[in-house]
C-alpha atoms as a PDB file:
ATOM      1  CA  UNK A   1      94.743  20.268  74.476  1.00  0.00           C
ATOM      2  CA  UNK A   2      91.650  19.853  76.780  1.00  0.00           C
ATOM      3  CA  UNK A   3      90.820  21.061  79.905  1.00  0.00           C
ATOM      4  CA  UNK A   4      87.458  20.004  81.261  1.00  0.00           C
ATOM      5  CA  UNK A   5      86.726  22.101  84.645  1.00  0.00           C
ATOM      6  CA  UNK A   6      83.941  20.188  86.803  1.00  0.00           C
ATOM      7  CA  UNK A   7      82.529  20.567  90.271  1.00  0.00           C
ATOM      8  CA  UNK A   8      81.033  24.535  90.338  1.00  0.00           C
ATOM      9  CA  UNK A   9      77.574  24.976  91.882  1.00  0.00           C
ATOM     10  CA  UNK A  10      75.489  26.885  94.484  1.00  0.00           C
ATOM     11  CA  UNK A  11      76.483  26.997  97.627  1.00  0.00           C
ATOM     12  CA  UNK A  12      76.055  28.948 101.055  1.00  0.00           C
ATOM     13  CA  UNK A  13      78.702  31.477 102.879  1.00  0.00           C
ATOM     14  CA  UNK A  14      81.221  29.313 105.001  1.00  0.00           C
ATOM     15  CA  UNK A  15      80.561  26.347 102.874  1.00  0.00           C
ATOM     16  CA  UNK A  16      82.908  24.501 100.829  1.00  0.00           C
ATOM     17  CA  UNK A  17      83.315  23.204  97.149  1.00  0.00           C
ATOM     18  CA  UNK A  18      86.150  21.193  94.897  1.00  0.00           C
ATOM     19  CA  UNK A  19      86.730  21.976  91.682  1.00  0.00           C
ATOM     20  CA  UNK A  20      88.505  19.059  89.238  1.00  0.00           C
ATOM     21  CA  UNK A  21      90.050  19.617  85.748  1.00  0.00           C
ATOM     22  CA  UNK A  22      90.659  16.909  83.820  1.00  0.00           C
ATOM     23  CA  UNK A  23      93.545  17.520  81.402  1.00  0.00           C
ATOM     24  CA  UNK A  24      94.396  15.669  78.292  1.00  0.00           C
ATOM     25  CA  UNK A  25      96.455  16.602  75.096  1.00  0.00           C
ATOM     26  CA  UNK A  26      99.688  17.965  76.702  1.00  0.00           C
ATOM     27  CA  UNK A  27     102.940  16.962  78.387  1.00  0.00           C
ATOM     28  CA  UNK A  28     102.479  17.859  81.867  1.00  0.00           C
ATOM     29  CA  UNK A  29     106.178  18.663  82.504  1.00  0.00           C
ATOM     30  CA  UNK A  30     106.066  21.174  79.538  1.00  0.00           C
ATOM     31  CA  UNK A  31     103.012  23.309  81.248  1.00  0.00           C
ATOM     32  CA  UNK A  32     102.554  25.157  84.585  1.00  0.00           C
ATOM     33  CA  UNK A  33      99.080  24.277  85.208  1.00  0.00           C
ATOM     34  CA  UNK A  34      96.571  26.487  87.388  1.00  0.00           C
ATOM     35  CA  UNK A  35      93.125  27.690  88.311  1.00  0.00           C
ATOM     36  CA  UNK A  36      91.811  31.625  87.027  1.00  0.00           C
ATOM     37  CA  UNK A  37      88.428  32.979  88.203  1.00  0.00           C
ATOM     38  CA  UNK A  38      85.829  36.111  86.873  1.00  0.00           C
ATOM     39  CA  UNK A  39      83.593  37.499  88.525  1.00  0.00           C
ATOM     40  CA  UNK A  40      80.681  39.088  87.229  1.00  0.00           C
ATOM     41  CA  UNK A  41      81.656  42.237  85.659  1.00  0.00           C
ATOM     42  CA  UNK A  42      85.203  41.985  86.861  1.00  0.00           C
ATOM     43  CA  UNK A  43      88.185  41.210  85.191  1.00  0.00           C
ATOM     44  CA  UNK A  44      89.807  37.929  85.908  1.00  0.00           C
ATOM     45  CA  UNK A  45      92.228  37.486  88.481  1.00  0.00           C
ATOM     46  CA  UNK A  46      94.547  34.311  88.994  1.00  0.00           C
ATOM     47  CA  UNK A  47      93.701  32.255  91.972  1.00  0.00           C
ATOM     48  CA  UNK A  48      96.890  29.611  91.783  1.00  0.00           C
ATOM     49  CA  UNK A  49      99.402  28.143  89.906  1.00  0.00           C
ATOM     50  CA  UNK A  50     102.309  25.104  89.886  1.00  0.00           C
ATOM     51  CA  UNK A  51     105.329  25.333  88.428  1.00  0.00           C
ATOM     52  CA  UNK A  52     106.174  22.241  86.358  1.00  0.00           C
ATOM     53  CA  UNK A  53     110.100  22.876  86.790  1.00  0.00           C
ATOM     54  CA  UNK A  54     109.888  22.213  90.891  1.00  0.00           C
ATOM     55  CA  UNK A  55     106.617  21.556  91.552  1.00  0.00           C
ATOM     56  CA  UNK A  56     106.119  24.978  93.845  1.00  0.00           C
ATOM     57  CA  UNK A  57     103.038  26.471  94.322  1.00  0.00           C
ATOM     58  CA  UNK A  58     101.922  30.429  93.401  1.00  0.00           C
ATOM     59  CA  UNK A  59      99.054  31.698  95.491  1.00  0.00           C
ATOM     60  CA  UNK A  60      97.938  34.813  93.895  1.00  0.00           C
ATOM     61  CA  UNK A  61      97.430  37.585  97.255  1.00  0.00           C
ATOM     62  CA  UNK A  62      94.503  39.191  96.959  1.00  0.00           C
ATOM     63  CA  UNK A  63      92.825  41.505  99.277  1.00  0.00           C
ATOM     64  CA  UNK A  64      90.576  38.411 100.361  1.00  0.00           C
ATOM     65  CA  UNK A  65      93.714  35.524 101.297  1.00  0.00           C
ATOM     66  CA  UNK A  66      92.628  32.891  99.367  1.00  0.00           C
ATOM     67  CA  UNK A  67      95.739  31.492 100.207  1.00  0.00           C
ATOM     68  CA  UNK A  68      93.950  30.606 103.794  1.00  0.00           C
ATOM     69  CA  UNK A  69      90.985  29.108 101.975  1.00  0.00           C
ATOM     70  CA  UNK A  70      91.981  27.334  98.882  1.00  0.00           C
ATOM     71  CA  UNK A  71      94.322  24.656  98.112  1.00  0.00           C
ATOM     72  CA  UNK A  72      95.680  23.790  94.683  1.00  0.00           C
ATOM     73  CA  UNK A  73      96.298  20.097  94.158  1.00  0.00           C
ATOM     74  CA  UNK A  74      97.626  17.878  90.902  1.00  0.00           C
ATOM     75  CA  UNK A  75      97.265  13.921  90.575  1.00  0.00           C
ATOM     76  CA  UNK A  76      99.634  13.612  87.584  1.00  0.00           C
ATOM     77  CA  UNK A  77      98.892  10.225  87.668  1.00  0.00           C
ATOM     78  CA  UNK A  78      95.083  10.622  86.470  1.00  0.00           C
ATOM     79  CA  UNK A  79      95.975  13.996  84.723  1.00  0.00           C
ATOM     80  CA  UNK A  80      93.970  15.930  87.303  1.00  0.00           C
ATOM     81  CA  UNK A  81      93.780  19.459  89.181  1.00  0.00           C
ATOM     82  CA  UNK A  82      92.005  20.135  92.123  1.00  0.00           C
ATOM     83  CA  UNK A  83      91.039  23.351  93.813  1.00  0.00           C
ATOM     84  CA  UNK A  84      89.724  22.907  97.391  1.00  0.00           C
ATOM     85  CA  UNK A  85      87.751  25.640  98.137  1.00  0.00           C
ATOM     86  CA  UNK A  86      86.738  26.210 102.126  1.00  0.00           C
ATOM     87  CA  UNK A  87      84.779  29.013 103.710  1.00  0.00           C
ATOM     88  CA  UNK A  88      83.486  30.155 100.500  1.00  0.00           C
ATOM     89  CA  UNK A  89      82.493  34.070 100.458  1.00  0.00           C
ATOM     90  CA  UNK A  90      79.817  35.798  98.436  1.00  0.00           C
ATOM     91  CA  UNK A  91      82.777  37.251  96.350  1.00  0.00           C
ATOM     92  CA  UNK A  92      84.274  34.100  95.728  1.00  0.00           C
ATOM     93  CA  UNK A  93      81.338  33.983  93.056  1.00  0.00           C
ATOM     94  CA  UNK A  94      82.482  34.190  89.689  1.00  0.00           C
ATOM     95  CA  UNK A  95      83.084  31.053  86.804  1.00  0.00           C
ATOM     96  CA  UNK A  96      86.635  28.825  87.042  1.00  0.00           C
ATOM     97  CA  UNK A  97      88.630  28.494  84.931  1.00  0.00           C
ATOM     98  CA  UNK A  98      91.391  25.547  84.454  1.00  0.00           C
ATOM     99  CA  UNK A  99      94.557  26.862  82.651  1.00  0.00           C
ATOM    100  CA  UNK A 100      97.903  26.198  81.230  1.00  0.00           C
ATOM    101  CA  UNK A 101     100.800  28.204  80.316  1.00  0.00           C
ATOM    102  CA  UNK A 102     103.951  26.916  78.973  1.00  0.00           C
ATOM    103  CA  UNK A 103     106.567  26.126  81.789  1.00  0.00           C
ATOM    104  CA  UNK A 104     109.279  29.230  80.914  1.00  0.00           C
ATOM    105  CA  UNK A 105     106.358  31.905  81.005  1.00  0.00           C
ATOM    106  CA  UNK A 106     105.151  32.181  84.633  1.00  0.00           C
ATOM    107  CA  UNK A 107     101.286  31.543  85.123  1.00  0.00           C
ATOM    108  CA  UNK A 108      99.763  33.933  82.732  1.00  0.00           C
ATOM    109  CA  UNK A 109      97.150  31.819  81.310  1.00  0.00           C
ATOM    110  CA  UNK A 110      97.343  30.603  77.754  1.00  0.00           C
ATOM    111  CA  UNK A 111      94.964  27.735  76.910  1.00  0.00           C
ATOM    112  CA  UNK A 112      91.934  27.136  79.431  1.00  0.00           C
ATOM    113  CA  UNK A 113      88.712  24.985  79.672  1.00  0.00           C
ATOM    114  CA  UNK A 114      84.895  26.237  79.544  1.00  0.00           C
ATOM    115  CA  UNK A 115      84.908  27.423  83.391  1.00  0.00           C
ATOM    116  CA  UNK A 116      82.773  26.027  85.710  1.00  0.00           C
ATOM    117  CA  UNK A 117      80.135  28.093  88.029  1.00  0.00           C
ATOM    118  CA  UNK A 118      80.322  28.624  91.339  1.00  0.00           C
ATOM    119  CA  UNK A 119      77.768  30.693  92.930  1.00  0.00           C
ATOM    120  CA  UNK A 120      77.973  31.970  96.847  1.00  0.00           C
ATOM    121  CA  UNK A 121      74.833  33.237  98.844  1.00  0.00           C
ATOM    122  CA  UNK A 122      72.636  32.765 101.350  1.00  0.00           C
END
């Protein structure tokens, strides 16, 4: 399995950023398939996930509704995930993660990429 997370950088408050994943190694329709994040000093916290059974779509709700901000997309096709993320807040910062978990266990992680940055200030 390999998940290659791409796309992180600096970027101001109210500014936007999309993350890619490209996936390789796996049967899609055997894996949910979603994006994690960390903050510094915090411990991770899921940010979305797709089922692989129905193709539904699990917005983690946390305190700061990323549900309004970021959107979780798949091209099966090219084996990709995208995470569109708009009006990016300072405590969006924090490293992505890419992530997989077998379709009958929900989206609790299992196997993940390297992460990729994103940073957030002015």
């Amino acid at each position: 399995v390999q998940l290659v997370e791409s796309g992180g950088g600096w970027v101001q408050p109210g500014e936007s950023l999309r993350l890619s994943c490209t996936t390789s190694g796996f049967t899609v329709d055997d894996y949910n398939i979603g994006w994690f994040r960390q903050a510094p000093g915090k411990e991770a916290e899921g940010v979305a996930c797709i089922h692989a059974d129905d193709g539904s779509t699990h917005y983690e709700d946390n305190t700061d509704s990323m549900r309004g901000r970021f959107a979780i997309s798949p091209d099966n096709v090219r084996k990709m995930l995208y995470l569109q993320m708009d009006d990016l807040k300072p405590e969006d910062t924090g490293v992505y993660y890419c992530a997989i978990t077998r379709a009958d266990r929900g989206c609790l992680p299992e196997r993940w990429g390297q992460g990729t940055q994103v940073t957030v200030s002015s």
